[in-house]
Protein backbone atom coordinates (compact mmCIF):
# COMPACT_ATOMS: atom_id res chain seq x y z
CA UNK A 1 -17.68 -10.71 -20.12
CA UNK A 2 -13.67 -11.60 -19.22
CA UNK A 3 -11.99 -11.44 -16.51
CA UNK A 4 -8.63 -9.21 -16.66
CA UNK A 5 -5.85 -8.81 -14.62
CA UNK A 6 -3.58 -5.39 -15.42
CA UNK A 7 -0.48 -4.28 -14.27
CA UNK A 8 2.09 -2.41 -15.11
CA UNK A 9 5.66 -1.06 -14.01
CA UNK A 10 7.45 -3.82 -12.27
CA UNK A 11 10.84 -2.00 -12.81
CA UNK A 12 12.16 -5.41 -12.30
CA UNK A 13 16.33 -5.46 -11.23
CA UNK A 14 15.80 -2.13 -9.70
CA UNK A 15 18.87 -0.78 -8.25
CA UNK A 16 16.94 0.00 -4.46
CA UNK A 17 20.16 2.35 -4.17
CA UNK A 18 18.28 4.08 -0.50
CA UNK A 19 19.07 0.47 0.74
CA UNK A 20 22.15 -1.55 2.38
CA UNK A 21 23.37 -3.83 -0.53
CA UNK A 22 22.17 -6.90 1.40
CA UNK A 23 18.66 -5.82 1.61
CA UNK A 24 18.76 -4.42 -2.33
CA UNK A 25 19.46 -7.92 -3.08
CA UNK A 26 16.91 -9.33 -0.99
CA UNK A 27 14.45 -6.71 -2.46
CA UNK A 28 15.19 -7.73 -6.32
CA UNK A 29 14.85 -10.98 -5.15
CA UNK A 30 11.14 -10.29 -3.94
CA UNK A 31 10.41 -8.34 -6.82
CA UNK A 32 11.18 -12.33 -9.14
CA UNK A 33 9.12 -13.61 -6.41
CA UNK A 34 6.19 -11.50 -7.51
CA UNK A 35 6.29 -12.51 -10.83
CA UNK A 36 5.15 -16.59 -8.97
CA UNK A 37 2.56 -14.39 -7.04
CA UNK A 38 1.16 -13.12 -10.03
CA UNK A 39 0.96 -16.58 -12.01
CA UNK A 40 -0.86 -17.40 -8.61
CA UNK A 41 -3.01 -14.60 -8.77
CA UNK A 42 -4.07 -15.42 -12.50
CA UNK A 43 -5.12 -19.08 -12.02
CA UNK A 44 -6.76 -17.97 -8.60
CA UNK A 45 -8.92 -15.26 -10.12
CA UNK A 46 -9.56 -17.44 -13.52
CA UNK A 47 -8.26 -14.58 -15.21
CA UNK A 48 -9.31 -14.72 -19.36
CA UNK A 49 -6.53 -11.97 -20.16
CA UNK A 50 -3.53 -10.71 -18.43
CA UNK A 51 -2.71 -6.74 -19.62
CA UNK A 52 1.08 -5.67 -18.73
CA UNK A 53 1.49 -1.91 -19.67
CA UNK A 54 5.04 -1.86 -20.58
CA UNK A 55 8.44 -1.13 -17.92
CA UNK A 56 8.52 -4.49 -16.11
CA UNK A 57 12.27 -4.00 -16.26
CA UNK A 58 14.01 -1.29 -14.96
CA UNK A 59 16.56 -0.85 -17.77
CA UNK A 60 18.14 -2.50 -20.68
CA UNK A 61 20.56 -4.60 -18.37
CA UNK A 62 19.01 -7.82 -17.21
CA UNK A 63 19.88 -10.20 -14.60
CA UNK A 64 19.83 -13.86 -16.80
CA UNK A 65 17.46 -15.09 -13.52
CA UNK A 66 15.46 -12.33 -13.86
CA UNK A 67 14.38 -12.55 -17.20
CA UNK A 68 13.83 -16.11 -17.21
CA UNK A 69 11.31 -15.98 -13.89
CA UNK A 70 9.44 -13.49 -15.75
CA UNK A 71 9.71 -15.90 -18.91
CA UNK A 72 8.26 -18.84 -16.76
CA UNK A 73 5.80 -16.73 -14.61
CA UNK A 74 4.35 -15.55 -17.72
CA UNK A 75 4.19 -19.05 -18.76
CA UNK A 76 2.82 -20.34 -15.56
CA UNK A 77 -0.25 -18.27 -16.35
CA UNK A 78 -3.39 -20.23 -18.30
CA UNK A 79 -4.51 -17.71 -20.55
CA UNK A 80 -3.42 -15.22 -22.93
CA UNK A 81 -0.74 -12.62 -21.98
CA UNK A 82 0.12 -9.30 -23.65
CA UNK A 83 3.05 -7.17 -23.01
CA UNK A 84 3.41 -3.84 -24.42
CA UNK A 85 7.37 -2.41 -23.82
CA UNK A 86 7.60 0.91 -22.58
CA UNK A 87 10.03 3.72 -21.93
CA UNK A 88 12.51 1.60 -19.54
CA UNK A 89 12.30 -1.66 -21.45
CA UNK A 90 11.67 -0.28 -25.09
CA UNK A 91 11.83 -2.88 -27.13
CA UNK A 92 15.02 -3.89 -29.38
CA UNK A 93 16.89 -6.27 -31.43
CA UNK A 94 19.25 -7.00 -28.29
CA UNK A 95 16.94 -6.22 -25.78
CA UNK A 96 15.64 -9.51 -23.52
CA UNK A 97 11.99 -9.40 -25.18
CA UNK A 98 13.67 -9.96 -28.65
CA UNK A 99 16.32 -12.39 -27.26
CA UNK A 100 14.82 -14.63 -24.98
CA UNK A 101 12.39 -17.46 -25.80
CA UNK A 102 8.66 -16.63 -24.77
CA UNK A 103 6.05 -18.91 -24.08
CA UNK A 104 3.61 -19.68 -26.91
CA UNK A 105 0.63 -17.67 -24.36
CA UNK A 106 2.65 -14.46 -24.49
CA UNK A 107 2.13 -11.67 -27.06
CA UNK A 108 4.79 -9.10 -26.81
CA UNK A 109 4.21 -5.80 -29.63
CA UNK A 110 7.14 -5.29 -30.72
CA UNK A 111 6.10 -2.23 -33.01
CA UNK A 112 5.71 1.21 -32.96
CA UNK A 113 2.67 1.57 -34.83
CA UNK A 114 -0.90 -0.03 -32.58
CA UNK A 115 -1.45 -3.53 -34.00
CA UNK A 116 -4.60 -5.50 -32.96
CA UNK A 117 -4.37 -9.18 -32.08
CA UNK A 118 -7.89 -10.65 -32.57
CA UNK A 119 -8.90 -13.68 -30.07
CA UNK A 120 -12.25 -14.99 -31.69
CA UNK A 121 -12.17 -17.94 -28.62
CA UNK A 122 -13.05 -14.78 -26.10
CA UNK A 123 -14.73 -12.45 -28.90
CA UNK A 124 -11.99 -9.74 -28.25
CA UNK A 125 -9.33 -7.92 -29.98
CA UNK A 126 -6.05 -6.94 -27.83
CA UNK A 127 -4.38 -3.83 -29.48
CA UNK A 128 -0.94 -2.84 -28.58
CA UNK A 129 2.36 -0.69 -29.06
CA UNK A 130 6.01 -1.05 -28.19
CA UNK A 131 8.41 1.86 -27.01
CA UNK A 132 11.23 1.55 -29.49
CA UNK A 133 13.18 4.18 -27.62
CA UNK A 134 13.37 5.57 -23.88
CA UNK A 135 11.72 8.88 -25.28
CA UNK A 136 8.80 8.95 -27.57
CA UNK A 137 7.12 12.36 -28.19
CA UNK A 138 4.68 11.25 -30.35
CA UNK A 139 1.02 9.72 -29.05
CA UNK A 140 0.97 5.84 -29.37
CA UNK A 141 -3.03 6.68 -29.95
CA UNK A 142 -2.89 9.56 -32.74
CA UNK A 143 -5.28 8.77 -35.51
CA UNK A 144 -6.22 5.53 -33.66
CA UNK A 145 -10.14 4.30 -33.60
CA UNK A 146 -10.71 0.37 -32.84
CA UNK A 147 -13.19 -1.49 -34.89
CA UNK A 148 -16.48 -1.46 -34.42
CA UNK A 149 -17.24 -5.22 -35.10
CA UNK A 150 -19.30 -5.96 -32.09
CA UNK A 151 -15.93 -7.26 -30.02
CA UNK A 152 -14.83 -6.56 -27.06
CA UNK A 153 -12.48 -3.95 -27.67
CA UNK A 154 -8.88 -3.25 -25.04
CA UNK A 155 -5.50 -1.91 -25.73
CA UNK A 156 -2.45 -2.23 -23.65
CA UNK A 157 -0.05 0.54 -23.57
CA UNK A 158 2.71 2.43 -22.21
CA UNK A 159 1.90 6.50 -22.48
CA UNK A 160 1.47 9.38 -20.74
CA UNK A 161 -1.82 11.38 -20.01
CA UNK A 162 0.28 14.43 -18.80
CA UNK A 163 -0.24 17.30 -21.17
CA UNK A 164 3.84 17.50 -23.16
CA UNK A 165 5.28 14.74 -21.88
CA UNK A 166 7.98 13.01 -23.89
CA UNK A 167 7.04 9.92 -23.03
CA UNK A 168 4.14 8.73 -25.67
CA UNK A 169 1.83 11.41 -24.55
CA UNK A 170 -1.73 11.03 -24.62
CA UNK A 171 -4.81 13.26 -24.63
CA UNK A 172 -8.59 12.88 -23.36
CA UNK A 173 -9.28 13.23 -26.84
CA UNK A 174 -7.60 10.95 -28.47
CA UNK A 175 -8.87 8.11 -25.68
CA UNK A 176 -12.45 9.18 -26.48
CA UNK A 177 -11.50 8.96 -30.41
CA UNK A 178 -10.30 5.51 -29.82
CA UNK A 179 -13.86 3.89 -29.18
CA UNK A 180 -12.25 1.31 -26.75
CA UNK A 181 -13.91 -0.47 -24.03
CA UNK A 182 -10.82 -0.54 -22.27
CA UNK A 183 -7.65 1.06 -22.10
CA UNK A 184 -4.62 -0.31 -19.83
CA UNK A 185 -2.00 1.98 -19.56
CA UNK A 186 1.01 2.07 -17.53
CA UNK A 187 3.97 4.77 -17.09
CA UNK A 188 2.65 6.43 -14.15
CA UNK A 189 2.91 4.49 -10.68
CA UNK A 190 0.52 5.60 -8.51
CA UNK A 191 -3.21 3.66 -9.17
CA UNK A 192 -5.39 6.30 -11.18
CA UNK A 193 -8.34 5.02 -9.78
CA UNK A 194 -11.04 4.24 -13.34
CA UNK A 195 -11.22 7.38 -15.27
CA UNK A 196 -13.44 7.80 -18.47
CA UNK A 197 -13.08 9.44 -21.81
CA UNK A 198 -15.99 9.37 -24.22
CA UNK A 199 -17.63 5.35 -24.09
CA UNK A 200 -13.73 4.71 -23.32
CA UNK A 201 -12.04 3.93 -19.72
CA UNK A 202 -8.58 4.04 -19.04
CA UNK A 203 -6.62 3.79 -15.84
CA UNK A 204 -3.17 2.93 -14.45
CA UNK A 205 -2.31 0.10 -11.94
CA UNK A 206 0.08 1.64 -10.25
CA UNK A 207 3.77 -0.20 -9.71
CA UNK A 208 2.75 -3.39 -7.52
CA UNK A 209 5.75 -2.49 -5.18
CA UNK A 210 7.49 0.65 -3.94
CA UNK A 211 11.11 0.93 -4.47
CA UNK A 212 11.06 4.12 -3.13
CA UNK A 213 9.59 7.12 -0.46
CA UNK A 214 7.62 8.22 -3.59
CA UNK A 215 6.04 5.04 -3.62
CA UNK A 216 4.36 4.87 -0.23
CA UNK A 217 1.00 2.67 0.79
CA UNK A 218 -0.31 -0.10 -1.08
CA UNK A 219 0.65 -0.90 -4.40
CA UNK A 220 -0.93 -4.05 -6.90
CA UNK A 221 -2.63 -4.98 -9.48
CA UNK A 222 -6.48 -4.14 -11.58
CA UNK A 223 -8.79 -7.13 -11.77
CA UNK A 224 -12.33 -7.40 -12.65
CA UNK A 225 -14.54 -7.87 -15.59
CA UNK A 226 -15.23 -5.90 -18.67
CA UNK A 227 -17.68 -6.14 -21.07
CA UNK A 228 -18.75 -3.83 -24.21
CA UNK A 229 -19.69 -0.63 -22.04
CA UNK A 230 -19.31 -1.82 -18.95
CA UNK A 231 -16.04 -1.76 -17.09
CA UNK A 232 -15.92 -3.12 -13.62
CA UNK A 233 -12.01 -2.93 -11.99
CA UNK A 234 -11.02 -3.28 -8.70
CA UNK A 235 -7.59 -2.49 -7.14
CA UNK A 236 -5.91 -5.46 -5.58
CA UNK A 237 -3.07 -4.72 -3.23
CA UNK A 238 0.13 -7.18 -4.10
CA UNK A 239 3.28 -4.93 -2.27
CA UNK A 240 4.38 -7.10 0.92
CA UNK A 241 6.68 -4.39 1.81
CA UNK A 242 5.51 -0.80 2.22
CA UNK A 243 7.60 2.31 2.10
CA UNK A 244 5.78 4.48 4.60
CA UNK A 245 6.59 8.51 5.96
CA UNK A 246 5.31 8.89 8.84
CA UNK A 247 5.33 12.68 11.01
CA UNK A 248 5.70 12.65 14.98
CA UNK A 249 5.83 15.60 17.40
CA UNK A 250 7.88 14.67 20.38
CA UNK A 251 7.48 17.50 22.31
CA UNK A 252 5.36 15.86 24.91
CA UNK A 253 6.51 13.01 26.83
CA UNK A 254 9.31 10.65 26.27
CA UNK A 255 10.48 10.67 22.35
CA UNK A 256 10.82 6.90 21.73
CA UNK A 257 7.19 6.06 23.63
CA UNK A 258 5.98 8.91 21.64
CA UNK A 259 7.11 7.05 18.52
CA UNK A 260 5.92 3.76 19.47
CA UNK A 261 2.74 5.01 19.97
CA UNK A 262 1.98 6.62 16.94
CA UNK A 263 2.80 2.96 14.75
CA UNK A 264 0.99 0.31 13.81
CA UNK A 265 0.83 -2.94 15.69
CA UNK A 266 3.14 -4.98 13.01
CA UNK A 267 5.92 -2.77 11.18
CA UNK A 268 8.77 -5.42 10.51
CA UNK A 269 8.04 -5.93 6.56
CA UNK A 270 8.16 -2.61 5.88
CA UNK A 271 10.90 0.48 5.25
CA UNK A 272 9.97 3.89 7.52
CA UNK A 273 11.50 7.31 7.26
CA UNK A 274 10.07 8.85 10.49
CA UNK A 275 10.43 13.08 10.83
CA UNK A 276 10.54 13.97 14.04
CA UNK A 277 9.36 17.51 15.04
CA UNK A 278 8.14 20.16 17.82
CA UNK A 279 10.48 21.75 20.34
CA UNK A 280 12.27 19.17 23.09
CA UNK A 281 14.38 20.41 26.45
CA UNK A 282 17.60 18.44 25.36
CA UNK A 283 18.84 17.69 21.94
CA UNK A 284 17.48 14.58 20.74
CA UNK A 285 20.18 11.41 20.10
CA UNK A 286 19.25 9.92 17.05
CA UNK A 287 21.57 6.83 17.41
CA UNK A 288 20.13 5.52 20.39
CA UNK A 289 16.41 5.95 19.01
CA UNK A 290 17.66 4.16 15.69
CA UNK A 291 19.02 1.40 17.60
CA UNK A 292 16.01 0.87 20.31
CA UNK A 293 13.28 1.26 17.12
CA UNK A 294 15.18 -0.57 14.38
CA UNK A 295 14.22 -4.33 15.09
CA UNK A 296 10.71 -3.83 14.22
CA UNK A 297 11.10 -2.44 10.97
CA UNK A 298 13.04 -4.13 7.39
CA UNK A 299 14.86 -0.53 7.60
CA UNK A 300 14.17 2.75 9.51
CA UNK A 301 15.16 6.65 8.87
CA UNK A 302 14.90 8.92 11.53
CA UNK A 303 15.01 12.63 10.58
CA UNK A 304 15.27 14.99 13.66
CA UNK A 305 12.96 18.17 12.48
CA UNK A 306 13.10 19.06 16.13
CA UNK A 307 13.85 22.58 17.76
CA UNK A 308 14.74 23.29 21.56
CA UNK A 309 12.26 24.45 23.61
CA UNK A 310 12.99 28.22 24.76
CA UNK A 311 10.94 30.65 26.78
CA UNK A 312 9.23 32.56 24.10
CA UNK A 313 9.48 35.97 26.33
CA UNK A 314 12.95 35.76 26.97
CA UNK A 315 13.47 38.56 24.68
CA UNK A 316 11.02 40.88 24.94
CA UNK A 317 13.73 43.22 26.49
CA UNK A 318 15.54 43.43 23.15
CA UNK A 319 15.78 47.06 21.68
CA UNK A 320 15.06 45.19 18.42
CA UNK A 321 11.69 44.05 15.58
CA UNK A 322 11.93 40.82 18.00
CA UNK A 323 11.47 42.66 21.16
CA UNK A 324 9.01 44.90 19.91
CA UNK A 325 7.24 42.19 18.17
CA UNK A 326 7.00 40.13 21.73
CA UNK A 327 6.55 43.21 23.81
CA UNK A 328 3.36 43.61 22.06
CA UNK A 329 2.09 40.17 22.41
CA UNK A 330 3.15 39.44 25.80
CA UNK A 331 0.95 43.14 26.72
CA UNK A 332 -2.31 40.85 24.63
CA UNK A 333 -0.94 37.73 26.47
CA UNK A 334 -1.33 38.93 30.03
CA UNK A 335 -4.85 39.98 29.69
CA UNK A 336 -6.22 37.30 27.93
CA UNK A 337 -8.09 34.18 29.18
CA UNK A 338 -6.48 30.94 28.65
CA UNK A 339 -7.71 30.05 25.66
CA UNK A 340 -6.66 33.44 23.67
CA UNK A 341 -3.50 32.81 25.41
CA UNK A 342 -2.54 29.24 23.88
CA UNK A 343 -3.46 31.34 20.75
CA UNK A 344 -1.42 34.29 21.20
CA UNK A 345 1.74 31.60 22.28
CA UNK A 346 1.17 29.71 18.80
CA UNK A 347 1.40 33.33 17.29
CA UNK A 348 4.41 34.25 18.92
CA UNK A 349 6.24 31.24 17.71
CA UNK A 350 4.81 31.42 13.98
CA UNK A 351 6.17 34.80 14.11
CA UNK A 352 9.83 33.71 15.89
CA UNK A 353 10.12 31.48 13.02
CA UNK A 354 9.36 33.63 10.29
CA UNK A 355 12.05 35.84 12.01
CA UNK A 356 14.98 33.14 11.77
CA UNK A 357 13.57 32.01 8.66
CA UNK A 358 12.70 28.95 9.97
CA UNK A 359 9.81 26.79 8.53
CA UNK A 360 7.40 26.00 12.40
């Protein structure tokens, strides 16, 4: 049985273009930090095997600092590391993983083609691939079966399990063909949760921090133990900072108590884009809100979704579709008891907005 940590999708030097050029700084400095974190992580959880499943940089151009923290990180780390490139960092003559000077504990593939790195100290063998381009149409696992030698079997790719994509696609099939115990992919960054295929099982990580609104909630790291036929990960959140959406209706009440109590006790780590909707007497001013709410967050979005309130019957005099339409209702309105009638008024606007083509 060994203990493995996998990851995947660092995108390392990330631009963080939503943010001020300050705090982009500040964030790709965090993201070098979690590289020390991760060394951390790996002697805290005696890890046997670290699995990185290809894109820990964001593109081909490197900060020197950045690729020699993840150089020393990986280093740091007291047991065997594999890195498999992958779409964003595809593996080159020029590029850093062909430049730079690795530790001795870090095996990077550097080949197209799966290659299998035998480790007869933990009874395993560690196949891998590298992306050689940003696209690859072909599946890293066609024709692919491990050998059956007794070992502990894992690979540690970059690939796709979406049906055509051009980014090393990969079917059910062809992870059941395998015969792995493990498979440790990366590409997509949202955690998989453990999926199986045949006697194989696969998942992604994740990205261990968002860089973006489409990375909201936790992100991190796998760690656990596998063993021929058994396969026992665990998700381990890593991201200090979380990009989170969240939706309020203002329309009862004061707007920026509203707000405040619809958060969490402790928001100042993390980046908020906060829609605000339902129907308010006066226009809401976005400024001041911005500026009363912004201390307790790294960086804040409001997004005023709001509408002003209106008597809904204030046209039911209209020789028009509208006045007929709330002529009608307001005839069912009147005789109804008051809980029909709170029915009947969420009707009326439904159907207002469908009018002025206006999502409710």
């Amino acid at each position: 049985m060994l203990n493995i940590i996998h990851g995947a999708d660092f995108h390392l030097d990330s631009p963080f273009s939503g943010l001020s050029p300050e705090r982009a700084a500040q964030r790709r400095g965090e993201q070098r930090d979690l590289l020390t974190r991760l060394a951390q992580l790996a002697r805290e959880k005696q890890a046997d095997l670290v699995l990185l499943s290809g894109d820990l940089m964001d593109g081909e151009t490197v900060y020197r600092e950045t690729a020699q923290a993840l150089s020393q990180a990986l280093g740091g780390i007291p047991c065997p590391v594999f890195l498999a490139p992958g779409n964003h960092d595809c593996y080159s003559p020029s590029s850093v993983y062909a430049t730079l000077d690795w530790p001795d504990n870090v095996h990077i593939f550097t080949s197209p083609a799966v290659e299998g790195v035998d480790l007869p100290q933990l009874n395993c063998t560690v196949y891998g691939r590298a992306f050689c381009s940003p696209h690859e149409t072909d599946s890293p696992l066609a024709g692919f079966q491990a050998a059956e030698d007794g070992r502990l079997t894992l690979a540690c790719l970059h690939g796709d399990t979406a049906p055509g994509s051009g980014y090393g696609p990969i079917s059910q099939e062809e992870i059941a063909a395998s015969g792995l115990d493990y498979l440790a992919l990366g590409h997509v960054h949202q955690y998989s949760g453990l999926q199986r295929a045949g006697r194989t099982v696969w998942a992604y990580p994740g990205c261990p921090q968002g860089r973006g609104f489409d990375e909201t909630g936790d992100r991190g790291f796998l760690f656990g133990d596998v063993e021929p036929g058994r396969v026992d990960m665990q998700f381990v959140p890593f991201a200090r900072r979380r990009y989170e959406i969240l939706t309020v209706d203002v329309s009862q009440g004061d707007a920026l108590e509203t707000i405040r109590r619809r958060l969490p006790p402790d928001t100042s780590r993390d980046i908020y884009r906060i829609h605000l909707t339902g129907e308010t007497a006066e226009p809401l001013t976005l400024p001041a809100l911005e500026q009363a709410l912004s201390g307790g967050f790294f960086q804040l979005e409001l997004a005023d979704d709001t509408r002003l309130r209106r008597d809904l019957w204030d046209r039911c005099g209209d020789d028009t579709l509208r006045g007929l339409f709330l002529r009608r209702l307001r005839q069912e309105y009147d005789a109804a008891d008051p809980r029909r009638q709170k029915e009947i008024e969420q009707a009326v606007r439904f159907g207002l907005a469908a009018m002025d083509n206006k999502e409710l």
